[in-house]
C-alpha atoms as a PDB file:
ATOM      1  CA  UNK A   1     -12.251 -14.877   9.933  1.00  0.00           C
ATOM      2  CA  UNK A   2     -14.356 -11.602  11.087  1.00  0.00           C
ATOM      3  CA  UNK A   3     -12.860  -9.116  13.129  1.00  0.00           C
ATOM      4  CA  UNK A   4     -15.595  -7.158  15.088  1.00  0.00           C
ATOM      5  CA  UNK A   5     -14.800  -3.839  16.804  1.00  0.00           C
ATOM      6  CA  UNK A   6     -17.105  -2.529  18.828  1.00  0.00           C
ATOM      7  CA  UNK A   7     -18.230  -5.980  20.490  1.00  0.00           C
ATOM      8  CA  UNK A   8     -19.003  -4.605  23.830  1.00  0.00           C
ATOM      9  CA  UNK A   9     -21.775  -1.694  22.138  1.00  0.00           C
ATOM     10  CA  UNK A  10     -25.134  -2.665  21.452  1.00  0.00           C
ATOM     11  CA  UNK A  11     -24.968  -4.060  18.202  1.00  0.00           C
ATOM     12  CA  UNK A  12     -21.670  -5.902  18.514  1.00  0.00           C
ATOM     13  CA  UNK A  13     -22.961  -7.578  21.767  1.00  0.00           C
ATOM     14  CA  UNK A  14     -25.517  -9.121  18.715  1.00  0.00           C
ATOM     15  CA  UNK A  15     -23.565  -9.722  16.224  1.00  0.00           C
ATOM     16  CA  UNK A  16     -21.254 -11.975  18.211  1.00  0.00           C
ATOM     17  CA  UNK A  17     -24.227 -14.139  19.340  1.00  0.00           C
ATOM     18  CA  UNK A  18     -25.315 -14.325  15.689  1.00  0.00           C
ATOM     19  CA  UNK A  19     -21.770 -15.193  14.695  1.00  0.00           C
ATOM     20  CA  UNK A  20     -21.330 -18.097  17.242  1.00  0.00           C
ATOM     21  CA  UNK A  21     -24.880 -19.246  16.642  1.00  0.00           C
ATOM     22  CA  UNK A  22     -23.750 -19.538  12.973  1.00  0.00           C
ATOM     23  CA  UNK A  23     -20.297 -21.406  13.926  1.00  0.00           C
ATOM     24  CA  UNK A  24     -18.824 -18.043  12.062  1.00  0.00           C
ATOM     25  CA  UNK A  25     -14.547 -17.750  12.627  1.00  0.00           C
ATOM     26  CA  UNK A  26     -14.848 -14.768  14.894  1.00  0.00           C
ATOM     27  CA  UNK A  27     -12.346 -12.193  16.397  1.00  0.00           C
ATOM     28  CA  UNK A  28     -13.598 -10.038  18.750  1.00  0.00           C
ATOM     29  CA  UNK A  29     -11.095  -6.504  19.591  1.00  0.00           C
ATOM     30  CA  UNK A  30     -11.262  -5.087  22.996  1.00  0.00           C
ATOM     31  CA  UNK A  31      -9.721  -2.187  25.158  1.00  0.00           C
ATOM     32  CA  UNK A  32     -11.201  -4.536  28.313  1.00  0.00           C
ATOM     33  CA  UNK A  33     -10.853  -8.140  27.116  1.00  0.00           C
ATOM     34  CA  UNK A  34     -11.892  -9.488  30.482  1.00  0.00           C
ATOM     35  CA  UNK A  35     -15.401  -7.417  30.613  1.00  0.00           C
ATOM     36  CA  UNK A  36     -16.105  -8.876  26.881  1.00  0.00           C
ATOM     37  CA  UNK A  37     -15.244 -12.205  28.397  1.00  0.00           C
ATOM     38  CA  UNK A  38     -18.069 -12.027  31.545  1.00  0.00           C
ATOM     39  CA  UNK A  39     -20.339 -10.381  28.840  1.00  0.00           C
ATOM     40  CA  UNK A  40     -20.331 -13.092  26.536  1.00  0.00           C
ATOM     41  CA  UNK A  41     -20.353 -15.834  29.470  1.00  0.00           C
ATOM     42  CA  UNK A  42     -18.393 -19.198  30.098  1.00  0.00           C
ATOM     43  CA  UNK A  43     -19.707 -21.018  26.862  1.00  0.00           C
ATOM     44  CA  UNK A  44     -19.758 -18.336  24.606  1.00  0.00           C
ATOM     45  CA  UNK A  45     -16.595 -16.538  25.019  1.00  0.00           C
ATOM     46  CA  UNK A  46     -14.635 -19.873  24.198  1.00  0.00           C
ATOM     47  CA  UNK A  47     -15.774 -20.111  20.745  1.00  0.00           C
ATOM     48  CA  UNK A  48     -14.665 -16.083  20.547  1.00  0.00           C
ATOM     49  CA  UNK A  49     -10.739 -15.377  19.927  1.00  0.00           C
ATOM     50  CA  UNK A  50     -10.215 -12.339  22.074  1.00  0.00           C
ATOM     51  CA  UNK A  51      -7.885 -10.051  21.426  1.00  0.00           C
ATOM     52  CA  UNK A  52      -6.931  -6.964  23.695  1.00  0.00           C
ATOM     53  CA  UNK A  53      -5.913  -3.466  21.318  1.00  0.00           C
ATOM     54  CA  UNK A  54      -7.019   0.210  21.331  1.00  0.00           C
ATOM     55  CA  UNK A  55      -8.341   1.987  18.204  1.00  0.00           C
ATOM     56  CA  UNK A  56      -5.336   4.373  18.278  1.00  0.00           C
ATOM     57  CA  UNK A  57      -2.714   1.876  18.282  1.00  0.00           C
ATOM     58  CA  UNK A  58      -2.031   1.151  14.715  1.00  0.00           C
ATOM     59  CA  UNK A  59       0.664  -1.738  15.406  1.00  0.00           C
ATOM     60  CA  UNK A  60      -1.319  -3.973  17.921  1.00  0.00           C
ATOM     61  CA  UNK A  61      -4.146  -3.104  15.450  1.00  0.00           C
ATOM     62  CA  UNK A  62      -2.248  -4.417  12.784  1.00  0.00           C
ATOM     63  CA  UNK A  63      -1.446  -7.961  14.710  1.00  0.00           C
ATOM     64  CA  UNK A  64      -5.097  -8.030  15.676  1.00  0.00           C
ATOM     65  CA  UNK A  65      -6.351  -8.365  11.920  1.00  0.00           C
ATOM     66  CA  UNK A  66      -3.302 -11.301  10.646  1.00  0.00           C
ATOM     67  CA  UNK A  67      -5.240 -13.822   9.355  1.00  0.00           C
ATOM     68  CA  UNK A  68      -8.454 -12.342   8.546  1.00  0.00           C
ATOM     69  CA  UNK A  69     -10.478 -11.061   5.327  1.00  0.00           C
ATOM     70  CA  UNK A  70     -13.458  -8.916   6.925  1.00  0.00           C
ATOM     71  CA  UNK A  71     -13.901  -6.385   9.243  1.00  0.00           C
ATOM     72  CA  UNK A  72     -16.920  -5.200  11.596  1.00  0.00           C
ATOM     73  CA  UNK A  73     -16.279  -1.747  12.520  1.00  0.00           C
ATOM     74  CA  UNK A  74     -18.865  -0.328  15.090  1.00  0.00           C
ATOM     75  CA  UNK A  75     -17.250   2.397  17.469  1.00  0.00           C
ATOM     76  CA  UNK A  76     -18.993   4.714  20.192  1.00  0.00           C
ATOM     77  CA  UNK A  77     -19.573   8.171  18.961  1.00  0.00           C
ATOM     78  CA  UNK A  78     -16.510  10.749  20.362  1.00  0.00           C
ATOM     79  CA  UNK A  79     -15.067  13.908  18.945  1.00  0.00           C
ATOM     80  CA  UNK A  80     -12.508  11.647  17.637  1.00  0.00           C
ATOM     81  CA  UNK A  81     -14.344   9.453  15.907  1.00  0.00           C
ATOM     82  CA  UNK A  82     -12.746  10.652  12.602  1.00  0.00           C
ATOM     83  CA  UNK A  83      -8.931   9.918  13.906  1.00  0.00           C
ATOM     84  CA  UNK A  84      -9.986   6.740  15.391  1.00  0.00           C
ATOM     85  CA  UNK A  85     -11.640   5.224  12.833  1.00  0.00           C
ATOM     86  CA  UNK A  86      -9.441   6.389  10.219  1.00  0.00           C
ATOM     87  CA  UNK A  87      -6.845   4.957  11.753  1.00  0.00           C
ATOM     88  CA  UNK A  88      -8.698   1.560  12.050  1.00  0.00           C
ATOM     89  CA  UNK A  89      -9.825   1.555   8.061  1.00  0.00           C
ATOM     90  CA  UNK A  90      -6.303   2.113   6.975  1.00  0.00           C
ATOM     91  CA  UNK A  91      -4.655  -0.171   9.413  1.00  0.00           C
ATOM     92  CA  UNK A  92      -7.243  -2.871   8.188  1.00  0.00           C
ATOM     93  CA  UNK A  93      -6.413  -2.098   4.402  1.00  0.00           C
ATOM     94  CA  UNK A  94      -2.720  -2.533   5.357  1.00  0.00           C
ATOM     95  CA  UNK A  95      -2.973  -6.005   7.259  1.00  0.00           C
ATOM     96  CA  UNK A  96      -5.259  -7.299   4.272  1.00  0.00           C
ATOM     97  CA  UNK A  97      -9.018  -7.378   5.721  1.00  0.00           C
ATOM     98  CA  UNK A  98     -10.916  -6.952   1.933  1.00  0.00           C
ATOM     99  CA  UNK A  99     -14.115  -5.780   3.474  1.00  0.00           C
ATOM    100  CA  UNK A 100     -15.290  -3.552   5.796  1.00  0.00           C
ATOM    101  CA  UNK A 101     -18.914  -3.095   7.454  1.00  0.00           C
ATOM    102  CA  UNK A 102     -19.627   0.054   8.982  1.00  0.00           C
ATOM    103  CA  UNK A 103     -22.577   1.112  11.111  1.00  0.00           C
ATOM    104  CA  UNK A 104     -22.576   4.666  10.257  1.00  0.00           C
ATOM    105  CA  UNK A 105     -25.616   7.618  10.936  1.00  0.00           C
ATOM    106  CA  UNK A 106     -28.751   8.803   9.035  1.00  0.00           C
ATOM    107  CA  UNK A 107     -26.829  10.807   5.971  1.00  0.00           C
ATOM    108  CA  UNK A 108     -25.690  14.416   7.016  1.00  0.00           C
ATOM    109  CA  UNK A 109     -28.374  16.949   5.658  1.00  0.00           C
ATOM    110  CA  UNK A 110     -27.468  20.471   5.190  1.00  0.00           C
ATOM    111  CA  UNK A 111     -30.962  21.733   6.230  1.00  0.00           C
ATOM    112  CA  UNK A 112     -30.672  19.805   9.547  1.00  0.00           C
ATOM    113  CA  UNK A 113     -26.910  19.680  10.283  1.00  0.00           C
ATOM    114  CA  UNK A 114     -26.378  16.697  12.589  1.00  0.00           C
ATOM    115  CA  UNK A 115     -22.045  17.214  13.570  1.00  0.00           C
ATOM    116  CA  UNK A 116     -21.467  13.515  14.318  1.00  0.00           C
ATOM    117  CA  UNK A 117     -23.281  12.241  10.693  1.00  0.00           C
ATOM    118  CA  UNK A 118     -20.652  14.878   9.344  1.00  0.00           C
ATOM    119  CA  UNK A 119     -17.670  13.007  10.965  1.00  0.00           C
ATOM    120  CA  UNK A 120     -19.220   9.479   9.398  1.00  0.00           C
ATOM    121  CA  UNK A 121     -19.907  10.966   5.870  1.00  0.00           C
ATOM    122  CA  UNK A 122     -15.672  12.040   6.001  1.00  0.00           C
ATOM    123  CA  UNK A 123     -15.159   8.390   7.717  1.00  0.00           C
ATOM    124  CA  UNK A 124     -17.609   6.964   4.241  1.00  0.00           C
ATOM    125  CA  UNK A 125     -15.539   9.569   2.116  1.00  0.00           C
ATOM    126  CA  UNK A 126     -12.333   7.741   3.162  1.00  0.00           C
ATOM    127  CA  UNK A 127     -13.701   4.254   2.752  1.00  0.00           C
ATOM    128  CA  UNK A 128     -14.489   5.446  -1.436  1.00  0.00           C
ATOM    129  CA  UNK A 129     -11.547   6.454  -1.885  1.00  0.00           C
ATOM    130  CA  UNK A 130      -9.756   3.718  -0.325  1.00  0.00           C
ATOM    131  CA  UNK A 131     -10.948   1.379  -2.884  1.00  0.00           C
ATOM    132  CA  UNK A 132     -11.867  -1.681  -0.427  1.00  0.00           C
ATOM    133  CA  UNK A 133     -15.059  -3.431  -0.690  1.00  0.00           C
ATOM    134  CA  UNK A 134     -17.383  -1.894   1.607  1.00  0.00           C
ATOM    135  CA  UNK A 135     -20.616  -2.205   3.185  1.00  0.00           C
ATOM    136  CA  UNK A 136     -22.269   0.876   4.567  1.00  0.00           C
ATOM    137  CA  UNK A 137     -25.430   0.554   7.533  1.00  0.00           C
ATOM    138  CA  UNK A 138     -27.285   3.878   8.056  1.00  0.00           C
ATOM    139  CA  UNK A 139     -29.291   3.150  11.316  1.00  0.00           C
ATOM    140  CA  UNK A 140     -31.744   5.458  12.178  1.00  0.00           C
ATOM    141  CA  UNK A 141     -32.745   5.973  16.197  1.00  0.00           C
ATOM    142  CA  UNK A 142     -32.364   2.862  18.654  1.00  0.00           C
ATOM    143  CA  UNK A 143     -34.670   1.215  20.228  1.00  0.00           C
ATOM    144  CA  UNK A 144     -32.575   1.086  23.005  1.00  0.00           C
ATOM    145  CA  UNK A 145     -32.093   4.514  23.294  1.00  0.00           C
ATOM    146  CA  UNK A 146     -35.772   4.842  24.575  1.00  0.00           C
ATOM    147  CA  UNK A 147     -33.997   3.025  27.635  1.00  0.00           C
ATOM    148  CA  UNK A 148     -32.337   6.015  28.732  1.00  0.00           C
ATOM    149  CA  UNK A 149     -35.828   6.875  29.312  1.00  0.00           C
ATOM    150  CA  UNK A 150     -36.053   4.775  33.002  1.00  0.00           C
ATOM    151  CA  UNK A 151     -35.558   7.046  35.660  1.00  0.00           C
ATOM    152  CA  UNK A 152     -37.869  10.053  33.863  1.00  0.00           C
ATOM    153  CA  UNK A 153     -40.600   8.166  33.475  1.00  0.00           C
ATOM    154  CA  UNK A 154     -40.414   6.308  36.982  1.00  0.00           C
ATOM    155  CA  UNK A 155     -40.028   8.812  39.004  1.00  0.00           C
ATOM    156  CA  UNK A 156     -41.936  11.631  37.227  1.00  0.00           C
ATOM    157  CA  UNK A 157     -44.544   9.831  34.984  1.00  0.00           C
ATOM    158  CA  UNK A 158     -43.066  12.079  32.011  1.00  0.00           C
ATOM    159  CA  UNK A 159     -39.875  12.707  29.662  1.00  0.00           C
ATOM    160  CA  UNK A 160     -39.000  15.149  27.968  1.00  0.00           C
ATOM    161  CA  UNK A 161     -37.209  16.095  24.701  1.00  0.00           C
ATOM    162  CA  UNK A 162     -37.477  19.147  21.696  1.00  0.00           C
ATOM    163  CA  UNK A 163     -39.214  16.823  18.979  1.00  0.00           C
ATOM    164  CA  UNK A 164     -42.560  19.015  19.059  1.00  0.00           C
ATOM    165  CA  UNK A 165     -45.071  15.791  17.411  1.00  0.00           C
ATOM    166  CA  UNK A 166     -42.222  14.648  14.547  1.00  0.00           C
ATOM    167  CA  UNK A 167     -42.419  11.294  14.331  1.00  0.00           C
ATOM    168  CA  UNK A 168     -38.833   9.603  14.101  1.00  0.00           C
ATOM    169  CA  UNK A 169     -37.908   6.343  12.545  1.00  0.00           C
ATOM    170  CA  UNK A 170     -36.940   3.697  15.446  1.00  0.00           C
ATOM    171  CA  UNK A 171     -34.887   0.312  14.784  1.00  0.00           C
ATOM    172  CA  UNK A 172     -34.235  -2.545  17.172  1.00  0.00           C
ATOM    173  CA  UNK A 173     -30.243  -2.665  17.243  1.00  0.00           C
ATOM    174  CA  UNK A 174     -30.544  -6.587  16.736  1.00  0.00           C
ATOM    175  CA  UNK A 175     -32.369  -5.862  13.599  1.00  0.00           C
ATOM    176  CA  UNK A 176     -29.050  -4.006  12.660  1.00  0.00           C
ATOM    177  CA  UNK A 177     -26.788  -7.063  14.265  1.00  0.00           C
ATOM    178  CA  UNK A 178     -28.727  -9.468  11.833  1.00  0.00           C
ATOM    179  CA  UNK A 179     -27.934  -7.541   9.035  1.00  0.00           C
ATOM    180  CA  UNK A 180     -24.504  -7.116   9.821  1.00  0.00           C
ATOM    181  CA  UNK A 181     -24.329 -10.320  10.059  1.00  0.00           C
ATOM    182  CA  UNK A 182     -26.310 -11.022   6.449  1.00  0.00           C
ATOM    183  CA  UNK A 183     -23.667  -9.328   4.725  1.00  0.00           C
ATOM    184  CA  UNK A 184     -20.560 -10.245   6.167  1.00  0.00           C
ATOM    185  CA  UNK A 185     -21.896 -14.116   5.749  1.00  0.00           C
ATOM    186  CA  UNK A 186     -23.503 -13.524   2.183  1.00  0.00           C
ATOM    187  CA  UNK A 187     -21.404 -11.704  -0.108  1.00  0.00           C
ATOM    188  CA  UNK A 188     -23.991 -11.125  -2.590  1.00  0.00           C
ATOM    189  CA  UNK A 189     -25.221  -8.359  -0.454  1.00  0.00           C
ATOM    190  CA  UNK A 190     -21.862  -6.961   0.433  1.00  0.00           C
ATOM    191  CA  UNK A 191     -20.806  -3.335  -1.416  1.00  0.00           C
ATOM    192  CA  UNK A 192     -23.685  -1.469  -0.967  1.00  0.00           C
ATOM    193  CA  UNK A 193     -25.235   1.464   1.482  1.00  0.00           C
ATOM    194  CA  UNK A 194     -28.282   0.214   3.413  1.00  0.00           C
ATOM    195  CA  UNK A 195     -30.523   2.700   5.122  1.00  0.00           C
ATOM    196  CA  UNK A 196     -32.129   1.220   8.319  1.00  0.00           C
ATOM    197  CA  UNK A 197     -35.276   1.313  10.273  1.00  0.00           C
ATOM    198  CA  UNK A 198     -38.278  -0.451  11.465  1.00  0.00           C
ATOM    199  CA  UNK A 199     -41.407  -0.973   9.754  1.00  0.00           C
ATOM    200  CA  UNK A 200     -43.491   2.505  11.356  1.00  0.00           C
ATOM    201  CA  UNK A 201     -42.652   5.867  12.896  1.00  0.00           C
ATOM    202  CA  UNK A 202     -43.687   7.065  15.874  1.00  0.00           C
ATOM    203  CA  UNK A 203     -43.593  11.143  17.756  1.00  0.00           C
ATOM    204  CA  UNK A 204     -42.671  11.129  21.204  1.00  0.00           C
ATOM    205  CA  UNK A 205     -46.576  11.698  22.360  1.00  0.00           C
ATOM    206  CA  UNK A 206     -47.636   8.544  20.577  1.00  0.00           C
ATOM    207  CA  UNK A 207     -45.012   6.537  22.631  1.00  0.00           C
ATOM    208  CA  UNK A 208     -46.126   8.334  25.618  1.00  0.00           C
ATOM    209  CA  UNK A 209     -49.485   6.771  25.031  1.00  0.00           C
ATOM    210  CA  UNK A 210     -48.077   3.485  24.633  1.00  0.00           C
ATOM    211  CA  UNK A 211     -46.158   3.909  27.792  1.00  0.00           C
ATOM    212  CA  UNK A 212     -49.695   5.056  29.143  1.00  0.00           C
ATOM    213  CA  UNK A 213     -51.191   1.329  27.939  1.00  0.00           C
ATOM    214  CA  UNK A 214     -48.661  -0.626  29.143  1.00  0.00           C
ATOM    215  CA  UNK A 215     -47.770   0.769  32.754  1.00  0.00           C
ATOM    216  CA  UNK A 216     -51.675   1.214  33.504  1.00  0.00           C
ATOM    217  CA  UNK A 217     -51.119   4.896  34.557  1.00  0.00           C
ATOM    218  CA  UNK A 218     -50.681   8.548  33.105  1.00  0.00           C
ATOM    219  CA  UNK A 219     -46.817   9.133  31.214  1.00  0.00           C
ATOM    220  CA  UNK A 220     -46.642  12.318  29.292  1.00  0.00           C
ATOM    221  CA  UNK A 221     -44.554  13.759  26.908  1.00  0.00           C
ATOM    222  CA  UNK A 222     -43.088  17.662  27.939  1.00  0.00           C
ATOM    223  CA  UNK A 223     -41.691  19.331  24.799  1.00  0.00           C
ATOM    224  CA  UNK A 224     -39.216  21.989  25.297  1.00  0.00           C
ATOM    225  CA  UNK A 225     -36.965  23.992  23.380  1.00  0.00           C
ATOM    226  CA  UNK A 226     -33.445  23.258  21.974  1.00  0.00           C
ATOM    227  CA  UNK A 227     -31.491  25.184  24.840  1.00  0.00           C
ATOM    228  CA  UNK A 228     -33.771  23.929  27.478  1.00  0.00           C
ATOM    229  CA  UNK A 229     -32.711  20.412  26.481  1.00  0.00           C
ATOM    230  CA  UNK A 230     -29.314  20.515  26.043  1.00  0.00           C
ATOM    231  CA  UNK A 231     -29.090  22.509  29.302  1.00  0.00           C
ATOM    232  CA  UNK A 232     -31.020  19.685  31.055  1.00  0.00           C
ATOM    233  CA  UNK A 233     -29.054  17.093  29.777  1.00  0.00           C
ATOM    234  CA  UNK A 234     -25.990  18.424  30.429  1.00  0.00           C
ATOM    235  CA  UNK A 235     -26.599  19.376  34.098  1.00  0.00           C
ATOM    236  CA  UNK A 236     -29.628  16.580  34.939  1.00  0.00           C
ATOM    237  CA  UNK A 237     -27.556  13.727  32.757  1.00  0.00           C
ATOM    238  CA  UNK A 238     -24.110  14.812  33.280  1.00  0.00           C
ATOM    239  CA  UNK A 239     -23.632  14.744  29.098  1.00  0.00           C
ATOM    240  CA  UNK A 240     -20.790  16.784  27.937  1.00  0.00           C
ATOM    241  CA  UNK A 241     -21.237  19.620  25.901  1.00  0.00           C
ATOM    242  CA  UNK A 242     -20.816  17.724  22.250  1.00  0.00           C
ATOM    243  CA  UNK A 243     -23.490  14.418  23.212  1.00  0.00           C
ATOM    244  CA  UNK A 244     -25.671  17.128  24.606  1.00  0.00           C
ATOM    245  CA  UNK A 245     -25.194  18.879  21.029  1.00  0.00           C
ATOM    246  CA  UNK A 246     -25.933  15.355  19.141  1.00  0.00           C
ATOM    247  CA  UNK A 247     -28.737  14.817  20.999  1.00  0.00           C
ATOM    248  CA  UNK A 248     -30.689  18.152  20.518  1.00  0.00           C
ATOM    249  CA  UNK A 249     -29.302  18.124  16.814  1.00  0.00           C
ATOM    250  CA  UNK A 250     -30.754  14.588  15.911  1.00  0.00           C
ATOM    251  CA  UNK A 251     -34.664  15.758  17.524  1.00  0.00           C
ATOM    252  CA  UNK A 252     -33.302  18.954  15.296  1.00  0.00           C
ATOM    253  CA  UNK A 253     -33.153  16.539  12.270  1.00  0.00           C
ATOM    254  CA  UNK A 254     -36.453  14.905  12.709  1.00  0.00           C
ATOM    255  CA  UNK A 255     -38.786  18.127  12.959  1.00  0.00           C
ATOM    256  CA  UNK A 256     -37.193  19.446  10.237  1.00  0.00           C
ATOM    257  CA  UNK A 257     -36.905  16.102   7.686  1.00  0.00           C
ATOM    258  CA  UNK A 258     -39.992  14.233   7.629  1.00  0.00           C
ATOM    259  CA  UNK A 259     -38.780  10.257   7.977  1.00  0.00           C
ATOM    260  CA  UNK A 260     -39.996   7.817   6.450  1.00  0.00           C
ATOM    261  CA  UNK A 261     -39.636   3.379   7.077  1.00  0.00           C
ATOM    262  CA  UNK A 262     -37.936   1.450   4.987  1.00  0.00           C
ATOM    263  CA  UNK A 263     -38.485  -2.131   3.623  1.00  0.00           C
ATOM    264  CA  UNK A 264     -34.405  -2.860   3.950  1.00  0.00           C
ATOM    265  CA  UNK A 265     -34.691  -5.477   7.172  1.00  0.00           C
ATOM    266  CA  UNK A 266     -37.186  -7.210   5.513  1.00  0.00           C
ATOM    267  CA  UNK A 267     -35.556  -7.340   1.827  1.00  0.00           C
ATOM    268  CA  UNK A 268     -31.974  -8.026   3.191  1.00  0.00           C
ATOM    269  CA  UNK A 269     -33.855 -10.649   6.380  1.00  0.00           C
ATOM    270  CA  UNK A 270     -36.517 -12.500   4.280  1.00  0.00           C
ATOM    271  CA  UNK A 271     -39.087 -10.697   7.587  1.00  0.00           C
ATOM    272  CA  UNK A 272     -40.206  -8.154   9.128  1.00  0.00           C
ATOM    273  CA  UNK A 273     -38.127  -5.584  11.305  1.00  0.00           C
ATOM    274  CA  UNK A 274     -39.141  -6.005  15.030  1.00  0.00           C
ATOM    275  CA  UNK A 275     -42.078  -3.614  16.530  1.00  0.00           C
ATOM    276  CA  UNK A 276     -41.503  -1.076  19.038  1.00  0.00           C
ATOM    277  CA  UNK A 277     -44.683  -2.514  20.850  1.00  0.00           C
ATOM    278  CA  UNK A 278     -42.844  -5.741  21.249  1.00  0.00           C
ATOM    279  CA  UNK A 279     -39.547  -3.874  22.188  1.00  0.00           C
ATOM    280  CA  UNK A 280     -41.463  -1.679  24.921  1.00  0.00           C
ATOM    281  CA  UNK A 281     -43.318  -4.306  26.392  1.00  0.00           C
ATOM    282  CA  UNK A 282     -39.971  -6.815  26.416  1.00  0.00           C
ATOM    283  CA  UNK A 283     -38.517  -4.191  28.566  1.00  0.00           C
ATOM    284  CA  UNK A 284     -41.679  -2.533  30.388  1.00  0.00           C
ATOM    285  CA  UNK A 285     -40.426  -3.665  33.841  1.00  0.00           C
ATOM    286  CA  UNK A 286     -38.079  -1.375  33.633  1.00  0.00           C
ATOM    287  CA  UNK A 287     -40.018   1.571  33.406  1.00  0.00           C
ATOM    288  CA  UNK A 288     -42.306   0.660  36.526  1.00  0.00           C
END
C-alpha cells in the first residue's frame, strides 16, 4: 500500500491517476476528503481509499499509515513546512512506512539563497539521519507555474518578472508524477536523489516569443527589479510577504546559477521529458 500526501497539488493529482492506471494499493490523505473525491471523479475515487487527517495531527496520522510500507510525501510550500513535515516523516517511521518519496526544491546554494530550499535541505537532513530508505526528487520550475501567467498576458499582452535573459530549467509536473511513480513501483531505483527537469532551458523573452507564435499577436517580456516584483506581487497578486520572497529569490537563483537539463526523466522513464512547446500549446486557450 502507498500513502500519498499531497494528492490534491499538482503532482499528486498525477500520481494517483498513474497509481490507479497501474492497479497500485493506494491511500490517498486529505484535510478535504470530499474535494479529493469530485477531483478524482465517480470511477476513479472508488479504487482510492480516502482517508481524512491533517499534517499536524500525529495520532490520526499515525492510523492513516496502518497497513502500509511507502509513503508519497508532497506538501504545499508554508513557513511551516519544516514542523509539518517533520512531523509527517517521524509519524511515518513510527507506524512502519519503510520508504519515503519526497518532492523537495533545486538544492539550497549559498551564492543564491533560496529560504524555502533551506527548510527542504533541514526536512532531507532529517530524513539521513532517520535511517529510512528514502527517495529524494529535486524539481526544478513547473510548467504549470507559467499558468499563473493568464490574466498578464490577456489583458496586457506582457508579464513581467526580475530574471533579466537567464534561462531557467522548466519540468512538466507529470514528468515528476511518473517518476514518483517509477520509484515507488520499482525498487531498484528507490534510495537515491534525482535532480529534475526537462530536456532545454528557456529565459523569459524566449517564451515571450513563443507566446508571440502561438497567440498570433505581440506578448512581451518587462524585466524589473527585485523590489519592484515582490512589491507587485504582493499588492497586484495578493502573495504574502514570504511567497512574494520565494518567488523573487528563485528568478534570484537563476541569474545568478547558470542551469543546466538533465537526462534523469529519460534515464529513470525509458523517454524523453515533455516539451514546453507541447505544454504551451496544450494550454494556449488559456492565454487568449
Amino acid at each position: 500500500m502507498i500513502v500519498v500526501i499531497g494528492a490534491t497539488g499538482t503532482i499528486g493529482r498525477e500520481l494517483l491517476n498513474s497509481l490507479i492506471q497501474a492497479n497500485v494499493p493506494v491511500r490517498a490523505i486529505s484535510r478535504e476528503p470530499d474535494k479529493l473525491r469530485i477531483q478524482l471523479g465517480a470511477g476513479d475515487h472508488r479504487q482510492v481509499e480516502i482517508v481524512q487527517a491533517d499534517a499536524s495531527d500525529a495520532s490520526a496520522l499515525r492510523s492513516a499509515f496502518q497497513g502500509a510500507s511507502q509513503l508519497f510525501l508532497s506538501m504545499s510550500n508554508s513557513p511551516r513546512q519544516v514542523e509539518l513535515e517533520s512531523t509527517v516523516i517521524r509519524t511515518a517511521i513510527e507506524a512502519g512506512i519503510e520508504h519515503i518519496v519526497k518532492i523537495s526544491s533545486p538544492l539550497y546554494n549559498a551564492l543564491a539563497p533560496v529560504e524555502i530550499a533551506r527548510w527542504h535541505l533541514e526536512i532531507e537532513s532529517l530524513l539521513n539521519d532517520s535511517g529510512i530508505l528514502h527517495t529524494v526528487l529535486r524539481p526544478y520550475g513547473f510548467m504549470q507555474n507559467l499558468l499563473r501567467l493568464t490574466g498578464s498576458i490577456r489583458k496586457h499582452n506582457a508579464f513581467y518578472g526580475s530574471m533579466g535573459n537567464s534561462a531557467c530549467n522548466y519540468i512538466d509536473c507529470r514528468d515528476i508524477a511518473d517518476v514518483a511513480a517509477e520509484v515507488l513501483t520499482n525498487h531498484k531505483k528507490a534510495g537515491r536523489i534525482y535532480t529534475l527537469t526537462g530536456s532545454e532551458v528557456f529565459n523569459y523573452e524566449q517564451i515571450a516569443a513563443k507566446f508571440t507564435v502561438m497567440l498570433g499577436r505581440p506578448i512581451t517580456y518587462i524585466n524589473m527589479d527585485s523590489n519592484t516584483q515582490r512589491r507587485s506581487l504582493m499588492e497586484q497578486d495578493h502573495m504574502p510577504l514570504w511567497l512574494a520572497n520565494h518567488v523573487v529569490e528563485i528568478q534570484a537563483m537563476s541569474a545568478a546559477i547558470l542551469e543546466h537539463p538533465t537526462d534523469t526523466v529519460a534515464r529513470l522513464l525509458g523517454q524523453a521529458p515533455r516539451t514546453l512547446d507541447n505544454f504551451l500549446e496544450e494550454h494556449i486557450g488559456l492565454f487568449q
